[in-house]
Protein backbone atom coordinates (compact mmCIF):
# COMPACT_ATOMS: atom_id res chain seq x y z
CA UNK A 1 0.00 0.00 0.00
CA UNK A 2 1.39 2.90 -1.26
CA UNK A 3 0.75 6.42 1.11
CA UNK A 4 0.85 10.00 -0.68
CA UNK A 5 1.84 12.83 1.81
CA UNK A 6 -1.31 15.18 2.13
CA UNK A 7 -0.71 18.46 0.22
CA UNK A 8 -0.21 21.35 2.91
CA UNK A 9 -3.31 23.43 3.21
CA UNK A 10 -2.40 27.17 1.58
CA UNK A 11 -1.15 29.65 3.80
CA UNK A 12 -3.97 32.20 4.74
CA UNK A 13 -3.16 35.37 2.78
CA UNK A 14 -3.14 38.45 5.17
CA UNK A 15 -5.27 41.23 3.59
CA UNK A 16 -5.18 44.42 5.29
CA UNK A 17 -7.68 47.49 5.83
CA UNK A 18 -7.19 50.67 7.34
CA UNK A 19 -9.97 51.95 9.87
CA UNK A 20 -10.62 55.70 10.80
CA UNK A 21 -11.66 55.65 14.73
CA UNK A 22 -12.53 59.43 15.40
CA UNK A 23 -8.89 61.08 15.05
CA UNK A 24 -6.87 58.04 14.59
CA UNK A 25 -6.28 55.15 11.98
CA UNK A 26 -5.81 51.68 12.43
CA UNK A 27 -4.66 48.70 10.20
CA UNK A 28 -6.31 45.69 10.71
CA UNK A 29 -6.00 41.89 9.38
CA UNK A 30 -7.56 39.26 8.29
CA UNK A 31 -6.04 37.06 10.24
CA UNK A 32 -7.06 39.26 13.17
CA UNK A 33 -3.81 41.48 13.92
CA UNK A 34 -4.28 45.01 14.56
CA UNK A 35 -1.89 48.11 14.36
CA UNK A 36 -1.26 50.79 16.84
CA UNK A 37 -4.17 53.65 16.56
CA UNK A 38 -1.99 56.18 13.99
CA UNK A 39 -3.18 60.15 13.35
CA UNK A 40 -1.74 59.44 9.91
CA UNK A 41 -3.17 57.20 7.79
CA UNK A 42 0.03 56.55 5.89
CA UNK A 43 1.29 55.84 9.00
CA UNK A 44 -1.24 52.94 9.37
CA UNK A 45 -1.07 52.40 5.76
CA UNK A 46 2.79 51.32 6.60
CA UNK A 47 2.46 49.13 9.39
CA UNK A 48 -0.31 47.53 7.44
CA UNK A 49 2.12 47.08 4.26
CA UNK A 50 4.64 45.49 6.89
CA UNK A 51 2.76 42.82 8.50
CA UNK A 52 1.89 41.67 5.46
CA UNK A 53 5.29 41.56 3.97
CA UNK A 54 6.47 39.75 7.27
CA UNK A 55 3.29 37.60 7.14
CA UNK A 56 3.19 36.82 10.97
């Protein structure tokens, strides 16, 4: 009996959102991380970008 090695399920891919809260901005994940509050969204916009690059 021959046994195949189950393929790996995919890796979740992180898609991120920004989210104004009154003054501040805050990147979120799908996979349920979330960024410091930010007054600048390309602030939040940045941490967003680098979770997603680190993908933790």
């Amino acid at each position: 009996m021959v046994h195949e090695d189950e393929p790996e399920p995919p890796q979740q891919q992180h898609r991120t959102t920004t989210v104004d809260q009154g003054r501040f901005c805050v990147a979120r994940c799908t996979c349920g991380w979330r960024g410091p509050a930010r007054r600048a969204r390309s602030l939040a916009r940045t941490d967003a970008e680098g979770h997603a690059l680190s993908g933790v």
